[in-house]
C-alpha atoms as a PDB file:
ATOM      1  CA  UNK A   1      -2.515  -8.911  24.386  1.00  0.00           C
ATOM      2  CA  UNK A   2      -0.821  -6.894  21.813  1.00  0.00           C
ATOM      3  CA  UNK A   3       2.539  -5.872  21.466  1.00  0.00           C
ATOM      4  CA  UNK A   4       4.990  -3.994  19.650  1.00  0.00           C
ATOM      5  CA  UNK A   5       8.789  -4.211  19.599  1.00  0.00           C
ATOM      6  CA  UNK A   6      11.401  -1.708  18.091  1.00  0.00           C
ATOM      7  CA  UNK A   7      14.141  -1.796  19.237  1.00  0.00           C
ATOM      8  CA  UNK A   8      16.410  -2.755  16.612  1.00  0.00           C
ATOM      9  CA  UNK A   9      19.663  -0.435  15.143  1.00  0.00           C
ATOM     10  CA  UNK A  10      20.145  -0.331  11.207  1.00  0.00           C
ATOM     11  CA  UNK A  11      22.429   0.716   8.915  1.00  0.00           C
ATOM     12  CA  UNK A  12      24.501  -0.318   5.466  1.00  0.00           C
ATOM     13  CA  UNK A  13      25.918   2.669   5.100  1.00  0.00           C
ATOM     14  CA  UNK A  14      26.779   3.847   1.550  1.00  0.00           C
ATOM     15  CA  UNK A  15      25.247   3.981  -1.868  1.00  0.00           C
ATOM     16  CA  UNK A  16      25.590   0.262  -2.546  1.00  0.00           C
ATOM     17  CA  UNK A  17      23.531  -0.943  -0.077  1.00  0.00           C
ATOM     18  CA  UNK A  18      20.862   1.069  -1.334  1.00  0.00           C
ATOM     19  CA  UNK A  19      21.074   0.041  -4.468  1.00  0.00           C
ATOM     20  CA  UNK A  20      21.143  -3.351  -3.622  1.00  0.00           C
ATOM     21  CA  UNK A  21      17.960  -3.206  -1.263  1.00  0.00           C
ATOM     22  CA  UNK A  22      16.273  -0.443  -3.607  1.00  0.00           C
ATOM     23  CA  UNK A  23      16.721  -1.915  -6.379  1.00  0.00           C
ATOM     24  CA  UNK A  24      18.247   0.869  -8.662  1.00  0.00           C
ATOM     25  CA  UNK A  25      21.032   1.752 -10.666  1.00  0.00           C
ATOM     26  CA  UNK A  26      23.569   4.639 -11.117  1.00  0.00           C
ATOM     27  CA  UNK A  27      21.719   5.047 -14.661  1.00  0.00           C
ATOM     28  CA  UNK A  28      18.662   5.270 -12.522  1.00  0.00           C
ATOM     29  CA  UNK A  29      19.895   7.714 -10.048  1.00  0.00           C
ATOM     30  CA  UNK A  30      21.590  10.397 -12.535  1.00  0.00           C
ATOM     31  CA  UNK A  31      17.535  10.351 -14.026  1.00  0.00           C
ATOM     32  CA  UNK A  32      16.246  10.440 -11.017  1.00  0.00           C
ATOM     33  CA  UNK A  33      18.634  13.807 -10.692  1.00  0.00           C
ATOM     34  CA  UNK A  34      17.188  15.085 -13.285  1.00  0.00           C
ATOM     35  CA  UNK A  35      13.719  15.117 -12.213  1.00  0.00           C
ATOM     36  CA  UNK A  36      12.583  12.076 -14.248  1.00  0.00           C
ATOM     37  CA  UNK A  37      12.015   8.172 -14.024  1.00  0.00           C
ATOM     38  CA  UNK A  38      14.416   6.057 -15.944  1.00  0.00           C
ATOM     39  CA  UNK A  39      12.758   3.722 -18.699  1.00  0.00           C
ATOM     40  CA  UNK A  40      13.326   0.946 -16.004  1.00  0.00           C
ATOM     41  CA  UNK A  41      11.736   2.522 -13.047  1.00  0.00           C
ATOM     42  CA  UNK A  42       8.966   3.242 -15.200  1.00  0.00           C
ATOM     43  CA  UNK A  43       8.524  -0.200 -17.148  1.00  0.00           C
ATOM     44  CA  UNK A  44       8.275  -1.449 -12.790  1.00  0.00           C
ATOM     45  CA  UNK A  45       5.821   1.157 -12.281  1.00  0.00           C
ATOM     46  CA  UNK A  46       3.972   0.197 -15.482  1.00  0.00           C
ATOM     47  CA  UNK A  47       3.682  -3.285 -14.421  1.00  0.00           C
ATOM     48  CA  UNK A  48       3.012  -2.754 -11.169  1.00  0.00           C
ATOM     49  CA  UNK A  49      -0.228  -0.813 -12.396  1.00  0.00           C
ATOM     50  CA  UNK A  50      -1.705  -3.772 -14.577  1.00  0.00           C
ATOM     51  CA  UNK A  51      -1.232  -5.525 -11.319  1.00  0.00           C
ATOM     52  CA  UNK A  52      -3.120  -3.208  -9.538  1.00  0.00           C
ATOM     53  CA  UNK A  53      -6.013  -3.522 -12.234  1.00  0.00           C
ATOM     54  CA  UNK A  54      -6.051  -7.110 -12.489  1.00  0.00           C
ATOM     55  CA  UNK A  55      -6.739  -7.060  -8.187  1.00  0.00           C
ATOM     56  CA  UNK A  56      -9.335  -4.291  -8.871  1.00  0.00           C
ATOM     57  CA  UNK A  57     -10.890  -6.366 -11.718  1.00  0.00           C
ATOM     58  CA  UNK A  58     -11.121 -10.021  -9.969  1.00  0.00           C
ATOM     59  CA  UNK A  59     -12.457  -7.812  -6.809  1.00  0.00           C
ATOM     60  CA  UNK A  60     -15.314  -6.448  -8.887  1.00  0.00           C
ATOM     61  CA  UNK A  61     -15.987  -9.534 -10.462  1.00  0.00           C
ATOM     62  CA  UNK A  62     -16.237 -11.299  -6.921  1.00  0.00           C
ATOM     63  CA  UNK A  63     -18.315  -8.553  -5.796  1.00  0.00           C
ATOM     64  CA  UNK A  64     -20.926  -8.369  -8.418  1.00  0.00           C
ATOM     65  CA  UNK A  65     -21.327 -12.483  -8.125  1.00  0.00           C
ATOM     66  CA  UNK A  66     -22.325 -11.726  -4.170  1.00  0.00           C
ATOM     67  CA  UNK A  67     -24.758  -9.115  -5.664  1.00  0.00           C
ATOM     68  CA  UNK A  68     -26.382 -11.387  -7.936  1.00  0.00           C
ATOM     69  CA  UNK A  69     -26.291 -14.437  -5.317  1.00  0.00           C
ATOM     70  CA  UNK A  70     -28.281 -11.838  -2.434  1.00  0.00           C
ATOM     71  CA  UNK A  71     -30.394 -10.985  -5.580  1.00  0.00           C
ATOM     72  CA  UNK A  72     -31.436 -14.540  -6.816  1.00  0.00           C
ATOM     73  CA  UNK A  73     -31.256 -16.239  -3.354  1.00  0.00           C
ATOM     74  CA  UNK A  74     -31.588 -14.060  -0.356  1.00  0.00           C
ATOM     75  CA  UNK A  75     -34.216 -11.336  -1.182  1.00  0.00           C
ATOM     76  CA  UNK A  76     -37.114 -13.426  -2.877  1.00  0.00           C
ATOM     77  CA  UNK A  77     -38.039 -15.239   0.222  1.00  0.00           C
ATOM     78  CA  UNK A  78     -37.584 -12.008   1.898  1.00  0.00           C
ATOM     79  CA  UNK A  79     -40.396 -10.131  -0.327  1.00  0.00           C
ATOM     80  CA  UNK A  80     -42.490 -13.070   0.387  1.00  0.00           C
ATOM     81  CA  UNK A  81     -45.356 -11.732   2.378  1.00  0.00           C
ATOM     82  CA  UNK A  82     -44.201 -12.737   6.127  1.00  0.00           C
ATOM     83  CA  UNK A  83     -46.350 -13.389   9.418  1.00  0.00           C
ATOM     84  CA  UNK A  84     -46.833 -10.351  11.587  1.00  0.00           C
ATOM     85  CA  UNK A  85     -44.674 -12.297  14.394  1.00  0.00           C
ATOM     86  CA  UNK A  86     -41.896 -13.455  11.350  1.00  0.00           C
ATOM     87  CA  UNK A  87     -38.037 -12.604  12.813  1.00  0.00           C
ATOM     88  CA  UNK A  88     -37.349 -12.104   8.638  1.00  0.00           C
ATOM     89  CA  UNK A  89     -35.076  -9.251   7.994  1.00  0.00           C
ATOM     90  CA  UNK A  90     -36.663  -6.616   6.180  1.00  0.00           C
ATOM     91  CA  UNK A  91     -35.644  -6.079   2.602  1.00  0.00           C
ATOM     92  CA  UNK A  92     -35.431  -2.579   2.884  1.00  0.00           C
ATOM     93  CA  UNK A  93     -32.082  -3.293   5.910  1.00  0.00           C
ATOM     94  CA  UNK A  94     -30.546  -6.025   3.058  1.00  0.00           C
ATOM     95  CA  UNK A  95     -31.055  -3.198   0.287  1.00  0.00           C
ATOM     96  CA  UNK A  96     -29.571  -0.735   3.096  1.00  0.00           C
ATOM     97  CA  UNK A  97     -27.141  -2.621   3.336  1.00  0.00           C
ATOM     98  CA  UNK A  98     -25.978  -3.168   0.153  1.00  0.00           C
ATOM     99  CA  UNK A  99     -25.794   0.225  -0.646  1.00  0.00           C
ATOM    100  CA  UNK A 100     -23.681   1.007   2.280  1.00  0.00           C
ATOM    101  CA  UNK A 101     -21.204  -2.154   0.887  1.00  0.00           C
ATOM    102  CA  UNK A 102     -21.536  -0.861  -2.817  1.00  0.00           C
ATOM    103  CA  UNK A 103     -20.281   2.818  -1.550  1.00  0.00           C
ATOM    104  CA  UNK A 104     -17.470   1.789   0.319  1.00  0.00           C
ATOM    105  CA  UNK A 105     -16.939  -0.428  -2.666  1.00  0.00           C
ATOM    106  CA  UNK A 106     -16.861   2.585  -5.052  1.00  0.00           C
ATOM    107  CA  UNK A 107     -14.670   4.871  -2.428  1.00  0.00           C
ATOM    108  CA  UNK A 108     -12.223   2.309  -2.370  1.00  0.00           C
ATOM    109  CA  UNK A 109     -12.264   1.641  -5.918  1.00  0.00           C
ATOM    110  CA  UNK A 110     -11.603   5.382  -7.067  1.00  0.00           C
ATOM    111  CA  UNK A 111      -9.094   5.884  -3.941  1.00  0.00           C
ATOM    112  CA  UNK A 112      -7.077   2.667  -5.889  1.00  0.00           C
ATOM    113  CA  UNK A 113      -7.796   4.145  -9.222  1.00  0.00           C
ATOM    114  CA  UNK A 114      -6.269   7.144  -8.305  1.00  0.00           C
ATOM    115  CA  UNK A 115      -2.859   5.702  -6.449  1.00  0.00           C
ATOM    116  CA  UNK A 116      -2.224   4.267  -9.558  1.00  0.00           C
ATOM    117  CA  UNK A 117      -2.825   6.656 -11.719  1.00  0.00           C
ATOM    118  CA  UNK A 118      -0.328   8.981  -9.589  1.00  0.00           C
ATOM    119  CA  UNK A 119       2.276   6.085  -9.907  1.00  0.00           C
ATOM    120  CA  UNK A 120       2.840   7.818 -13.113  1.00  0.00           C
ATOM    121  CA  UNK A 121       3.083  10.963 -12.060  1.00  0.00           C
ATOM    122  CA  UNK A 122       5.882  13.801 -11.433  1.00  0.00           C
ATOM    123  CA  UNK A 123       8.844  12.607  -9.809  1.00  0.00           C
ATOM    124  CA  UNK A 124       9.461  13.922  -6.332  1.00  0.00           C
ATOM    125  CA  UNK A 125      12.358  13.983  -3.998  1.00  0.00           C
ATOM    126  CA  UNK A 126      12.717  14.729  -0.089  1.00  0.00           C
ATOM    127  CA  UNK A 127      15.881  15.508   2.166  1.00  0.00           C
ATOM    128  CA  UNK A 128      16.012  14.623   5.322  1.00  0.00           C
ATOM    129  CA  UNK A 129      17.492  12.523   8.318  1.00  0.00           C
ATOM    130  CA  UNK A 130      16.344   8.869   8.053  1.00  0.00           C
ATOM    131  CA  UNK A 131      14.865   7.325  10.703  1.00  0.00           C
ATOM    132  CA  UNK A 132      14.163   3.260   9.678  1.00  0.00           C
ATOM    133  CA  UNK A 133      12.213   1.307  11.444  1.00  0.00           C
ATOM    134  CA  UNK A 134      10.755  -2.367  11.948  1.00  0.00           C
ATOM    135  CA  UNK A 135       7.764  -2.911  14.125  1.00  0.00           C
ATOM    136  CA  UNK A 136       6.772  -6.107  15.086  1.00  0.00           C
ATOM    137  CA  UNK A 137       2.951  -6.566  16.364  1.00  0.00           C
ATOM    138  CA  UNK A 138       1.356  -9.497  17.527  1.00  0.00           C
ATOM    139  CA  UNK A 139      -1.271 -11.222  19.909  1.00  0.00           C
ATOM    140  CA  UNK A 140       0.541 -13.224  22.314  1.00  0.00           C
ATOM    141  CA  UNK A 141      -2.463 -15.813  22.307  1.00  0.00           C
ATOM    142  CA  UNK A 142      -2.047 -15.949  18.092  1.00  0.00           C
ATOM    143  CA  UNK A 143       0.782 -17.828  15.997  1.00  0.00           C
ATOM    144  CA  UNK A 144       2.819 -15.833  14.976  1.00  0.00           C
ATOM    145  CA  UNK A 145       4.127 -12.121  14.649  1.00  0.00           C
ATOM    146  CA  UNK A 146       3.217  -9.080  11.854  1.00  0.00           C
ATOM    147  CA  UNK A 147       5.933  -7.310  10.936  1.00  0.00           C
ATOM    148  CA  UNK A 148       5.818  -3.364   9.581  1.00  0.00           C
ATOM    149  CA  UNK A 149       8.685  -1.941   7.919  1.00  0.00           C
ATOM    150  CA  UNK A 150       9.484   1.810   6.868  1.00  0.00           C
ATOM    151  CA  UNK A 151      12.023   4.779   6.063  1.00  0.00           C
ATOM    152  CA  UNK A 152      11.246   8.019   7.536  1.00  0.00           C
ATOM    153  CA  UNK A 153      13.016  10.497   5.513  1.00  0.00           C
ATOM    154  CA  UNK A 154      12.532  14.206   6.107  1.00  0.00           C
ATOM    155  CA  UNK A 155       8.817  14.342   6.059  1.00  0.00           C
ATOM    156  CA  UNK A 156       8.085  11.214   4.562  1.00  0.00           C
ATOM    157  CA  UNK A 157       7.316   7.851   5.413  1.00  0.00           C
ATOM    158  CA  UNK A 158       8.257   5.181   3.191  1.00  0.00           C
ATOM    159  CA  UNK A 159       6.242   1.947   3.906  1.00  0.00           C
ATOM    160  CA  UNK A 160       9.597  -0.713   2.264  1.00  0.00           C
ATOM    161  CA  UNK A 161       8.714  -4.224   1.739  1.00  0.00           C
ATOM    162  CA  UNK A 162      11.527  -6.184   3.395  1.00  0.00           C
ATOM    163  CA  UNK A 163      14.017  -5.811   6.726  1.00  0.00           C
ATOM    164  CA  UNK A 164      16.735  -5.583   4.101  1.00  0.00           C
ATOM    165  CA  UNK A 165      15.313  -2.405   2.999  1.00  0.00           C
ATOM    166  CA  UNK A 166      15.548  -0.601   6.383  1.00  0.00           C
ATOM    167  CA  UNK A 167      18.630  -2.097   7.132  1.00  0.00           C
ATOM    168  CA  UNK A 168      19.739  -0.110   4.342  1.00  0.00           C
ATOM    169  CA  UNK A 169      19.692   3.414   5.987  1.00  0.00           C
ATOM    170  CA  UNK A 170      21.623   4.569   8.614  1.00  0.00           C
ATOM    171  CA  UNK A 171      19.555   5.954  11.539  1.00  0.00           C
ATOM    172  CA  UNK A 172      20.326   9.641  11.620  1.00  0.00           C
ATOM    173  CA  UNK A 173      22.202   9.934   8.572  1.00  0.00           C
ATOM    174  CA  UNK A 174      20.633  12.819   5.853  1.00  0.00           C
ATOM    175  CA  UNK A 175      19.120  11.189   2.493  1.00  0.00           C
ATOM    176  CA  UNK A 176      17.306  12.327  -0.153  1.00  0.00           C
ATOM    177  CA  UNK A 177      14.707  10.149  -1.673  1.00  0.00           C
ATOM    178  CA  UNK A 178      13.354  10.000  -5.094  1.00  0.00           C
ATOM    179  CA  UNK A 179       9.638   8.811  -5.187  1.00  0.00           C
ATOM    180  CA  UNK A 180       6.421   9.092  -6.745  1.00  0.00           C
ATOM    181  CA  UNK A 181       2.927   9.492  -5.147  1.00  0.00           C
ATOM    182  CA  UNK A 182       0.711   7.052  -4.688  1.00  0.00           C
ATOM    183  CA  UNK A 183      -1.820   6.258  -1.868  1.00  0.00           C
ATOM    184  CA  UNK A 184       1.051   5.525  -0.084  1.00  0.00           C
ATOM    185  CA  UNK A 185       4.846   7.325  -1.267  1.00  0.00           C
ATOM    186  CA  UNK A 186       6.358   5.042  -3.349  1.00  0.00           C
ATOM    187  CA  UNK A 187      10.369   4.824  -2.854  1.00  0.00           C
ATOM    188  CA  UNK A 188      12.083   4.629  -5.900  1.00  0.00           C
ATOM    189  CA  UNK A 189      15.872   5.499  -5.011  1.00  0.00           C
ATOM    190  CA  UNK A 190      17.974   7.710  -2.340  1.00  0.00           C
ATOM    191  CA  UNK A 191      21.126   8.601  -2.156  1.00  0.00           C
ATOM    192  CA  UNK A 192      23.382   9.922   0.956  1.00  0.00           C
ATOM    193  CA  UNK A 193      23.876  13.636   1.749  1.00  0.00           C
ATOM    194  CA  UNK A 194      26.591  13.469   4.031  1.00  0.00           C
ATOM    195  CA  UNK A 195      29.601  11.743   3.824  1.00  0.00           C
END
């Protein structure tokens, strides 16, 4: 059975702890002020994106070596002429098949293309309470526990990579976020409204 917990309070009040979990500096914030990425937000970014086409690359590659295996090994025997009572799948359902696969394929290949392309793009910001939150799901017959964190802010979500992150932000508090679009937002800094 699954199950979900969240139930737990955050909050590291102050600028520093953002920082900190955030990974930013003042430098970075007054640019971030100013509408812009800093040089070091956007040398991250940048690296993050030859990441992102090194995954995309290694995925094609993989993909195009299943093509050629179903090619070489799976459809011959199937184009074999086959006994009226043969259980043999038709080629035409394997060739279906593959060009169902190859579409999603290509979907998700331009969907990626385009998250990273908008990691470059204009630098946004959003106000708003914070609402932080760690949810824990799991299968109580499975090992172990999956844990999701994010930052709501304003009208935002924020998927953050570590409990440190959300612990961060106080629950309730107003922030405003600097972040860039991606196929997810990407957080870059925030700062506190309120005192």
């Amino acid at each position: 059975m699954s199950a979900m917990t969240d139930d737990k309070v955050y909050g590291n009040s102050g600028l520093a702890g953002l920082q900190a979990a955030l990974s930013f500096t003042d430098a970075d914030l007054a640019e971030n002020r100013l509408g812009r990425m800093s040089s070091s937000q956007a040398s991250r970014m940048a690296k993050g994106q030859s990441q992102s086409r090194v995954a995309i690359i290694v995925v094609a590659v993989i993909f195009v070596v299943l093509l050629v295996v179903i090619a070489a090994i799976v459809l011959p025997p199937s184009l074999a002429p086959q006994a009226a009572t043969s259980s043999a799948i038709p080629p035409w359902i394997i060739g279906l098949v593959i060009i169902v696969v190859v579409g999603i394929m290509a979907i998700s290949f331009l969907r990626t293309r385009r998250g990273i392309r908008g990691l470059t793009g204009a630098l946004l910001h959003v106000d708003g309470e914070a609402n932080p939150k760690s949810s824990t799901f799991g299968d109580a017959n499975q090992e172990g526990f999956d844990t999701v964190h994010r930052v709501r802010i304003g009208g935002v979500n924020f998927p953050v990579a570590s409990d440190m992150q959300v612990r961060a932000f106080d629950k309730g508090r107003h922030y405003r976020a600097y972040y860039v679009k991606s196929t997810l937002p990407v957080i870059l800094a925030a700062e506190p409204l309120d005192s």
